[in-house]
Protein backbone atom coordinates (compact mmCIF):
# COMPACT_ATOMS: atom_id res chain seq x y z
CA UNK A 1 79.62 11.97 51.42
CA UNK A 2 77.25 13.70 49.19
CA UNK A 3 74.87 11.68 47.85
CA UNK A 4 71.86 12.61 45.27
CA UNK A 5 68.54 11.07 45.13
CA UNK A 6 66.39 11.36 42.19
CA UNK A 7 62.84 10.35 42.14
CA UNK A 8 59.63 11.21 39.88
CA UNK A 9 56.73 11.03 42.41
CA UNK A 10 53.82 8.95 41.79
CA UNK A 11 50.18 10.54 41.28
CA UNK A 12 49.69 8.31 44.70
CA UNK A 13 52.03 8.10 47.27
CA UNK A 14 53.35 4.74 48.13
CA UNK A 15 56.14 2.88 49.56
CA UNK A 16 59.08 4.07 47.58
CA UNK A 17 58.10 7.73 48.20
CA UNK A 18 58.50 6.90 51.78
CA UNK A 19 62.07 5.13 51.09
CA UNK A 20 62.75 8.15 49.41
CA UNK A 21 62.38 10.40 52.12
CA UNK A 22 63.95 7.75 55.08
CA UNK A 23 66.91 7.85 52.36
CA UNK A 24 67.38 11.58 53.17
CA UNK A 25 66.30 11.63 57.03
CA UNK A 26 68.33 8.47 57.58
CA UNK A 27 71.81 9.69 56.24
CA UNK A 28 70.99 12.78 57.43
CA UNK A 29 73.05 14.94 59.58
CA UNK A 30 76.69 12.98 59.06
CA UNK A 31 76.32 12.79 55.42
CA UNK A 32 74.93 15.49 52.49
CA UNK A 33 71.91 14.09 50.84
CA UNK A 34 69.74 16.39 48.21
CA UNK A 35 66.39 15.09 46.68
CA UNK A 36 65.58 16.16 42.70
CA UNK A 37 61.84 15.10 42.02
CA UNK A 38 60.32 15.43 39.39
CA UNK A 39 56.13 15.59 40.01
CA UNK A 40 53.50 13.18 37.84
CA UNK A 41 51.31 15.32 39.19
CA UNK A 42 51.93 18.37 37.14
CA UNK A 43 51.06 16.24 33.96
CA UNK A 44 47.68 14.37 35.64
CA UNK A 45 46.39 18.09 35.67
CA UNK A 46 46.91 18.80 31.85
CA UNK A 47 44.46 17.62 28.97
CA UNK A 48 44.38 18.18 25.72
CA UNK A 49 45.46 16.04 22.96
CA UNK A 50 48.54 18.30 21.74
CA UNK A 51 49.40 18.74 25.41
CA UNK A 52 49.01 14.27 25.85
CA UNK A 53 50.99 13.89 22.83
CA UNK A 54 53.70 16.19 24.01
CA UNK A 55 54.00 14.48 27.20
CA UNK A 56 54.71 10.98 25.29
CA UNK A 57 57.47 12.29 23.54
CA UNK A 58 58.80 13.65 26.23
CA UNK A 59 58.87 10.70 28.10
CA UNK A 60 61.39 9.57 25.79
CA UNK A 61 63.34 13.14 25.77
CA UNK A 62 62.78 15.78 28.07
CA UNK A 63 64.89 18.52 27.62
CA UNK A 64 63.77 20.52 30.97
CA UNK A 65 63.96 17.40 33.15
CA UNK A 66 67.68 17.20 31.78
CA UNK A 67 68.56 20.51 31.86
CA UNK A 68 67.72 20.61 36.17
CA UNK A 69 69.59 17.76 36.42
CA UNK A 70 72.59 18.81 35.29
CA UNK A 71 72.21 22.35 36.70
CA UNK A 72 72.00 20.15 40.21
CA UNK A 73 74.57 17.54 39.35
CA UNK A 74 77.22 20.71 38.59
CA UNK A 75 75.95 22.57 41.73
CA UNK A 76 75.64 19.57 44.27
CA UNK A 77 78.53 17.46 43.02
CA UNK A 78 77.64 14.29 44.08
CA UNK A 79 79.42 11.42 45.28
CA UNK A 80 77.07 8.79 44.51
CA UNK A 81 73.51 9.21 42.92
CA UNK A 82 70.76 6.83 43.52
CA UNK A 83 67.76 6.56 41.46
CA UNK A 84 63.84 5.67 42.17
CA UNK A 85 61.45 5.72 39.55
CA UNK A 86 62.57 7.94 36.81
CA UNK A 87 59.40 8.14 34.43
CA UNK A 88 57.45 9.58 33.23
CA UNK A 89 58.50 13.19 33.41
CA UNK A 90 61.96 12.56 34.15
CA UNK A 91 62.43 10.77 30.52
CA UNK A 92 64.43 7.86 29.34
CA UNK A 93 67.17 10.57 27.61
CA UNK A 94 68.29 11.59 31.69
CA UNK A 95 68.74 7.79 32.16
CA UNK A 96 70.42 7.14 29.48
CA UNK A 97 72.58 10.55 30.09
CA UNK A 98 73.00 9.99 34.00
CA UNK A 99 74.90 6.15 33.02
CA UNK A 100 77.14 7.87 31.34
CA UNK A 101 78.67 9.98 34.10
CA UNK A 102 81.86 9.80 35.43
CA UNK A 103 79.69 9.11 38.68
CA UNK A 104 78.56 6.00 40.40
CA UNK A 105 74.88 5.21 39.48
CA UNK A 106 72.89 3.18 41.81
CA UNK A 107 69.30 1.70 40.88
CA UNK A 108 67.22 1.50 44.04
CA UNK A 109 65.14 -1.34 43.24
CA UNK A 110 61.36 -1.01 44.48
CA UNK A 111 59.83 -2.82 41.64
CA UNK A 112 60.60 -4.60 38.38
CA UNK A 113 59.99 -1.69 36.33
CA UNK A 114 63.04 -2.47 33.97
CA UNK A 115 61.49 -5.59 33.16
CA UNK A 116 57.83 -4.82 33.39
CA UNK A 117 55.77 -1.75 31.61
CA UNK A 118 53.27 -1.68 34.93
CA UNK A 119 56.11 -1.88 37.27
CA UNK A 120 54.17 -5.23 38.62
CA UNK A 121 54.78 -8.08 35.72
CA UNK A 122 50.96 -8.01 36.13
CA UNK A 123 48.81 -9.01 32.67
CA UNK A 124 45.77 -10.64 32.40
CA UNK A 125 45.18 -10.33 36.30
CA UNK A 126 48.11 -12.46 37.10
CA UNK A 127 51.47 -12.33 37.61
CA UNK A 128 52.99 -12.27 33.77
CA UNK A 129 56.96 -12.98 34.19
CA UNK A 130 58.17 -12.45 29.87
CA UNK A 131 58.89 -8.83 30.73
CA UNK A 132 61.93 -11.00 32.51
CA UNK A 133 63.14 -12.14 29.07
CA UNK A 134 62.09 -8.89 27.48
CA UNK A 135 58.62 -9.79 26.35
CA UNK A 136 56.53 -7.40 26.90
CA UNK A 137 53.28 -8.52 24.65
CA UNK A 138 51.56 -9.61 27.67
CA UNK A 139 51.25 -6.16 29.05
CA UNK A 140 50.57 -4.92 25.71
CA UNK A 141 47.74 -7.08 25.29
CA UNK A 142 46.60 -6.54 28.26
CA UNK A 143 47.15 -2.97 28.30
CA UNK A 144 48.32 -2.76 31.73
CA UNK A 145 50.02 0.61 32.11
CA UNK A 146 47.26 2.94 32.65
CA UNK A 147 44.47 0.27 31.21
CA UNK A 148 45.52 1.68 27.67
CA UNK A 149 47.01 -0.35 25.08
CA UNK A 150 48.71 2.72 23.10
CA UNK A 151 50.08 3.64 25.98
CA UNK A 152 51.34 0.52 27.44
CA UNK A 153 52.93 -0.17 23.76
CA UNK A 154 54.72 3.53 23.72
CA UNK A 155 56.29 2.67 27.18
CA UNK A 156 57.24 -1.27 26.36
CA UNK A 157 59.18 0.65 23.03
CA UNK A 158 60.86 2.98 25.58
CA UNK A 159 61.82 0.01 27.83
CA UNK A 160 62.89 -1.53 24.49
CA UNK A 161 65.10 0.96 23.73
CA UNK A 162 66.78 1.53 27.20
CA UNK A 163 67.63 -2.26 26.75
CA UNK A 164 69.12 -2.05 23.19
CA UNK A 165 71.46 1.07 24.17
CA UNK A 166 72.77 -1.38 27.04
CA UNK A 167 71.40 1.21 30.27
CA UNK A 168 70.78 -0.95 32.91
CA UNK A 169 74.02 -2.79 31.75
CA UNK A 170 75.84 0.17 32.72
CA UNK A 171 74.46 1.14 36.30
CA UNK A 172 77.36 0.94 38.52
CA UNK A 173 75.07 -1.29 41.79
CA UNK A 174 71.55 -2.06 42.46
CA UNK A 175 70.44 -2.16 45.97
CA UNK A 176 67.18 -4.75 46.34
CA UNK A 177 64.47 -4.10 49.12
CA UNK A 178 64.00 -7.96 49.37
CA UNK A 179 66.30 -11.09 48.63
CA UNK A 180 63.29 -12.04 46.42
CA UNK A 181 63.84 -8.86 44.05
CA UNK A 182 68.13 -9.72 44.09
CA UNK A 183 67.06 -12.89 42.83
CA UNK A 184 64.20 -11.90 40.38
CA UNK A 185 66.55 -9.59 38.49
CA UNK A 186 69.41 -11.82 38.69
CA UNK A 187 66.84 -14.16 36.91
CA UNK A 188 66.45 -11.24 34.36
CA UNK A 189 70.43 -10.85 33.79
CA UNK A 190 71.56 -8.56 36.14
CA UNK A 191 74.60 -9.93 37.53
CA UNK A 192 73.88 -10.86 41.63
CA UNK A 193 77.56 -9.58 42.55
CA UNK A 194 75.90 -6.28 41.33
CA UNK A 195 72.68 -6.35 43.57
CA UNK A 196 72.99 -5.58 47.90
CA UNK A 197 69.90 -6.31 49.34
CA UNK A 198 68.90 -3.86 52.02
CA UNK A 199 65.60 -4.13 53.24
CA UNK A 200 63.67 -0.89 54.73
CA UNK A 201 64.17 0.77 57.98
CA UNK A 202 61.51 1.76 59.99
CA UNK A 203 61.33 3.70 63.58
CA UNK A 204 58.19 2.76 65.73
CA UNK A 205 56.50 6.18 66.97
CA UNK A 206 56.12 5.20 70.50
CA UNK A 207 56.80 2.81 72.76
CA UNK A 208 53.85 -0.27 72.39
CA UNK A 209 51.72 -1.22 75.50
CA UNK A 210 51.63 -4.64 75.55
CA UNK A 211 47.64 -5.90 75.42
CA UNK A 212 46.79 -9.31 76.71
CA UNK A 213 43.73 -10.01 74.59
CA UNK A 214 41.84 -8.54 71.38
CA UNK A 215 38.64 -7.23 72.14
CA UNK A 216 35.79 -8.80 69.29
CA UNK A 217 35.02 -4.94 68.39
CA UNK A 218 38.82 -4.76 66.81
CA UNK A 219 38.65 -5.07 63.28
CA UNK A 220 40.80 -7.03 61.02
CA UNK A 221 42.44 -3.91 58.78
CA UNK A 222 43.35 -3.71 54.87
CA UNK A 223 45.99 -0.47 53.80
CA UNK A 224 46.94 -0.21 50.18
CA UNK A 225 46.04 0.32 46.97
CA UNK A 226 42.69 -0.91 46.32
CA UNK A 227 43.34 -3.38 42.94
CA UNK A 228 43.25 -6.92 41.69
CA UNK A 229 47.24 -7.24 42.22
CA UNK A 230 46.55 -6.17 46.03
CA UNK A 231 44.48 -9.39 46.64
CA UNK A 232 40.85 -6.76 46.92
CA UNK A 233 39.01 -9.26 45.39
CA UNK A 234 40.23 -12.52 46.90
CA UNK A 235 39.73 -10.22 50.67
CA UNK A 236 35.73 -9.87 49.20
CA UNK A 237 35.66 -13.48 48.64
CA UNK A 238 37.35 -14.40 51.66
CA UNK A 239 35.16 -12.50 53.98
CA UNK A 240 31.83 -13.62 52.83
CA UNK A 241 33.50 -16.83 54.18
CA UNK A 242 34.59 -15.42 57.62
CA UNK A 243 30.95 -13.52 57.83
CA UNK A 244 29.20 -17.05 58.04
CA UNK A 245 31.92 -19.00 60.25
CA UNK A 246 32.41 -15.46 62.61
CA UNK A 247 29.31 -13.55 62.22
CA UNK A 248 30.55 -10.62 64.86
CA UNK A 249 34.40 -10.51 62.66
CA UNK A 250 34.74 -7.01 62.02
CA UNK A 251 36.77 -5.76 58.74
CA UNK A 252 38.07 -2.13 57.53
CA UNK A 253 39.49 -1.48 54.56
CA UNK A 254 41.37 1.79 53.66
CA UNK A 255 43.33 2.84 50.71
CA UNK A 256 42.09 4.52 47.02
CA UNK A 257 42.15 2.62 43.13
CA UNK A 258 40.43 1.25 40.51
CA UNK A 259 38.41 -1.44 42.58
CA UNK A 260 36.97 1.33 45.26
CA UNK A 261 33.74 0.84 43.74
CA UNK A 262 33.64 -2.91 44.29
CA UNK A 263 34.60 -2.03 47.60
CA UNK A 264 32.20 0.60 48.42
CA UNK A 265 29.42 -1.79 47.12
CA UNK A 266 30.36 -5.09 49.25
CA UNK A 267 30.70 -2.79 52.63
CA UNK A 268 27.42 -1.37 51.72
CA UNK A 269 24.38 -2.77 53.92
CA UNK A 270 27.19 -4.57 55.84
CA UNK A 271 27.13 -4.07 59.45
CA UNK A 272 30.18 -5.15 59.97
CA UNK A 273 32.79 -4.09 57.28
CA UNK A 274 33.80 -0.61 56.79
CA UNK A 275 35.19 1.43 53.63
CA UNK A 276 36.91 4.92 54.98
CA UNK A 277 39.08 5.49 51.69
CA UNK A 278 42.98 6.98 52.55
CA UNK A 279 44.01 7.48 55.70
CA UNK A 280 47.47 8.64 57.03
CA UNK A 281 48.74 10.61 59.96
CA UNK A 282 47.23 10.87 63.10
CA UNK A 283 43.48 8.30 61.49
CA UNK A 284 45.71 6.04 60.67
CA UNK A 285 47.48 5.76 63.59
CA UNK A 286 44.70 5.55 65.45
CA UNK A 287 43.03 2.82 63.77
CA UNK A 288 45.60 0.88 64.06
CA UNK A 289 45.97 1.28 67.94
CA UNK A 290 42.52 0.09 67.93
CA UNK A 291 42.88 -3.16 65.27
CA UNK A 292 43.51 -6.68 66.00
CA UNK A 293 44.88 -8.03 62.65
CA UNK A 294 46.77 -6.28 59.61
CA UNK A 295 45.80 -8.00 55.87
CA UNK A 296 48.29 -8.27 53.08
CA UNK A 297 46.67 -10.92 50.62
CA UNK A 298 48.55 -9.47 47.77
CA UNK A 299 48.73 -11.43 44.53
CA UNK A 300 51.53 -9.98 42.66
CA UNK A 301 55.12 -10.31 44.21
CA UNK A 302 55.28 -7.73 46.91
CA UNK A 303 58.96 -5.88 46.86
CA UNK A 304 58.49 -6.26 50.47
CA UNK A 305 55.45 -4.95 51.85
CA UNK A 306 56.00 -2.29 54.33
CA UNK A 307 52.24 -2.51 55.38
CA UNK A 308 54.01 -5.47 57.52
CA UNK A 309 55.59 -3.08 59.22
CA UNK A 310 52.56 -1.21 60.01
CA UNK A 311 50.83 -3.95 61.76
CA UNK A 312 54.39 -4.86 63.64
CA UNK A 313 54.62 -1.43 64.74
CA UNK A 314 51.11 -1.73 66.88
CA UNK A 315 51.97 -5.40 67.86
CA UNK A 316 49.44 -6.55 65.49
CA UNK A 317 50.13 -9.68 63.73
CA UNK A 318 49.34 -10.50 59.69
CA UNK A 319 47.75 -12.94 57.84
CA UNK A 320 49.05 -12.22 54.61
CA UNK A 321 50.04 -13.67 50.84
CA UNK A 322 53.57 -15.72 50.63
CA UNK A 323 54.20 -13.45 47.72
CA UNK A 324 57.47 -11.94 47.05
CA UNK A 325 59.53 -10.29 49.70
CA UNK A 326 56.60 -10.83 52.16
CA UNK A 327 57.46 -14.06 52.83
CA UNK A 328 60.78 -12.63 54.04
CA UNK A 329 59.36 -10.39 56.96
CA UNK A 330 56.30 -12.55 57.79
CA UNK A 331 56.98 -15.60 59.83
CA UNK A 332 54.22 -18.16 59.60
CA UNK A 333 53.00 -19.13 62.97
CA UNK A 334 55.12 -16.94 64.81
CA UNK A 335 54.44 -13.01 63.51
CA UNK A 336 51.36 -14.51 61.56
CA UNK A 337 50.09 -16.83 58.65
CA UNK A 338 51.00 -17.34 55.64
CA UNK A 339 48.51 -18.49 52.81
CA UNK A 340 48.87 -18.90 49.14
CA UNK A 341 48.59 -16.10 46.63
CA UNK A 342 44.85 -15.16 45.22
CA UNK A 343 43.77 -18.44 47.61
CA UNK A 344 40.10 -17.05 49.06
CA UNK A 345 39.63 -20.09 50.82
CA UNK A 346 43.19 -20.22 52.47
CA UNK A 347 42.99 -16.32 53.68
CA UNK A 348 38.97 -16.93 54.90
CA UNK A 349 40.89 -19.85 57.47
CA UNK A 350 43.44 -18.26 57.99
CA UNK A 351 41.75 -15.00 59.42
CA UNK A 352 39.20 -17.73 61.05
CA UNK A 353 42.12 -18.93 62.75
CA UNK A 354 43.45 -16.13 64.14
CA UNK A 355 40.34 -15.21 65.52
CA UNK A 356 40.16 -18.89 67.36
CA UNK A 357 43.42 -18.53 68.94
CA UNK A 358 43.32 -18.46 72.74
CA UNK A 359 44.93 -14.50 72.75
CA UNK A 360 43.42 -13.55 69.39
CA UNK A 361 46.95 -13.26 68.20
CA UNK A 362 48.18 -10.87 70.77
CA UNK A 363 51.84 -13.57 71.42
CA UNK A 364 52.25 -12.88 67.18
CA UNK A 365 51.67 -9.04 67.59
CA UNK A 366 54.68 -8.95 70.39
CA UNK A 367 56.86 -10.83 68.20
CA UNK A 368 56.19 -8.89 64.68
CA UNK A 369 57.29 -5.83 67.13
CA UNK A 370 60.37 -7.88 68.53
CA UNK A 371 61.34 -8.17 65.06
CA UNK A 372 60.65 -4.76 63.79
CA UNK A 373 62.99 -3.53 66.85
CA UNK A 374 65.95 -6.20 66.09
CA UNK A 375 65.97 -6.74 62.18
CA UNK A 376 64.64 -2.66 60.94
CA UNK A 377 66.25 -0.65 62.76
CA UNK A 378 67.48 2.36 61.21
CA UNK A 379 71.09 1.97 62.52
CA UNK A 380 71.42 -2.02 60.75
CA UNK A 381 69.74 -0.03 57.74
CA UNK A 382 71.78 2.89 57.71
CA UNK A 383 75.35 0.92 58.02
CA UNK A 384 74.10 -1.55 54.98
CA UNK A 385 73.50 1.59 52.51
CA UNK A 386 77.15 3.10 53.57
CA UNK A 387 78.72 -0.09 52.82
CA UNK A 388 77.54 -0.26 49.30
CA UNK A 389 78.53 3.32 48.49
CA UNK A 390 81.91 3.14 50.43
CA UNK A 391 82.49 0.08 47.94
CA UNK A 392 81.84 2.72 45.43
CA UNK A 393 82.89 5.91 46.20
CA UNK A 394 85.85 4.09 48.81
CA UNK A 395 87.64 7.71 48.61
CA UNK A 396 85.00 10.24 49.71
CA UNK A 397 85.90 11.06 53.13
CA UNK A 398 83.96 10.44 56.71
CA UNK A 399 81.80 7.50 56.24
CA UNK A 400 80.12 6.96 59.94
């Protein structure tokens, strides 16, 4: 089966960039699978009002973004094409042109971007849920694509449009990371027979030495982006807690956004909490051999939360947010707790009582790794994705 991806890449990379390239790897050597991405990038690095305007309109039409497309689509011939995040360089015109191929279109769903102008349904600093009947005023308002009004208002017009010429109406499947998306944008209108949920796959790096104990000098660890819809502030509030009840609690927090200063300020002339910006690769890896508890306090619904999966992956367990598909892959009181969303007080006792535990947590590590081994394995993930394109494509040959 050959099967294209498309993507537009994200000025920071995230968790559907990664899906993106476990898409490829995963189907990869038994079936054909070619990437076209598109770079926000390129645009971040021009200014210039002409050059800004130009860029807005062709959001809406890009003629170049089109024209690669189809130069691939007539090379590659495709069996199936799944999308990611299509905007902004990739325009609404190759959406609108790519439904109307005589070529099954899958819509990987990683966030509720047909229904929301962030991609969060985020206004106000809380979760907004019109963009699900097509309001999109709140985010307007609020101006909470790129913290400008105009532009929020130019891409709720675009998302406007995409619903009046009927495009998400006419994607042949979605495949959901979480049952919670499946039934967020069957909420919206998009039939549920239409929607597979397949939640990511994800292949441990080594083999995990099982620890008895957490030693007190292993901090409690925060990855991700670094904004009100990540829970940042209700972690600041939440530790001053844990700094008077556990004065020798140790916290790191790592990631890049618009709260860094907040951030950098609070860990500032504290002994005991530590800012070290983005890590990946090898730093990463090693901080979280040497952690004791993963974070997720997000507020906004989570697609999933693959930072889960990082903690599972070192046997740590997570305290984190019952928000979205989180509350799918943590299990409260066995891989971890589960508090309420934006609650300071709930995460402050919850990481209070982790720290009480007899083993620090260590019996809720083994288990988050126990299920990271049975439920996400690439081989369960792999045969869910072929099912939903042999449904589609039943006649393309070899699926194994």
């Amino acid at each position: 089966m050959r099967i294209l991806q498309i993507f537009n890449r994200y000025v920071q990379e995230g968790g559907e960039q990664q899906a993106v390239q476990e898409t490829g790897s995963g189907l990869a050597p038994e079936h054909e699978v070619k990437t076209l991405l598109f770079d926000t990038r390129a645009w971040e690095e021009k200014n210039g009002v002409g050059q800004k305007v130009q860029q807005a309109l062709a959001m809406v039409w890009n003629p170049k973004s089109i024209r690669t497309a189809k130069e691939t689509i007539d090379e590659f011939r495709p069996d199936v094409i799944v999308l990611h995040n299509m905007m902004p360089v990739g325009s609404a015109a190759l959406l609108y042109w790519l439904t109307r191929q005589a070529i099954p279109v899958v819509q990987y769903i990683h966030n509720f971007r047909p229904f929301s102008v962030s991609g969060y349904l985020w206004a106000g600093d809380q979760v907004e849920r019109a963009g699900l009947r097509l309001n999109f005023i709140p985010e307007i308002k609020d101006g909470a694509w790129q913290d400008s009004r105009v532009k929020t208002l130019w891409y709720a017009m675009i998302l406007w449009g995409l619903h009046a010429l009927g495009v998400w109406k006419k994607m042949t499947h979605w495949i959901a990371i979480s049952q919670f998306m499946k039934e967020t944008f069957a909420e919206a209108g998009i039939p549920a027979d239409k929607v597979s949920v397949v939640k990511h796959a994800w292949q441990p790096l080594e083999e995990l030495v099982p620890r008895t104990s957490f030693e007190a000098s292993m901090p409690f660890v925060f990855l991700g982006r670094l904004s009100a819809q990540k829970g940042i502030g209700t972690l600041l509030e939440a530790w001053t807690q844990v700094e008077k009840a556990s004065p020798e609690a140790r916290l790191v927090i790592c990631g890049e956004g618009p709260m860094e200063k907040a951030v950098r300020d609070f860990a500032e002339g504290r002994d005991h909490v530590t800012y070290r910006g983005f890590v990946r690769g090898e730093k990463k890896e090693a901080l979280l051999r040497g952690a004791r508890c993963l974070l997720a306090p997000s507020i906004w619904y989570e697609g999933l939360g693959l930072v889960a999966y990082d903690g599972y992956e070192y046997g740590l367990p997570v305290v984190a947010a019952k928000s979205g598909g989180l509350a799918e892959i943590v299990m409260n009181d066995e891989t971890g707790f589960l508090i309420p969303p934006g609650d300071s007080n709930a995460l402050a006792n919850g990481i209070v009582k982790m720290l009480g535990l007899p083993d620090g947590g260590v019996a809720m590590g083994l288990q988050g790794r126990k299920w990271l081994e049975k439920s996400a394995t690439r081989e369960q993930w792999k045969k869910e994705m072929l099912s939903v394109f042999t449904k589609l494509h039943p006649n393309s040959g070899n699926l194994n």
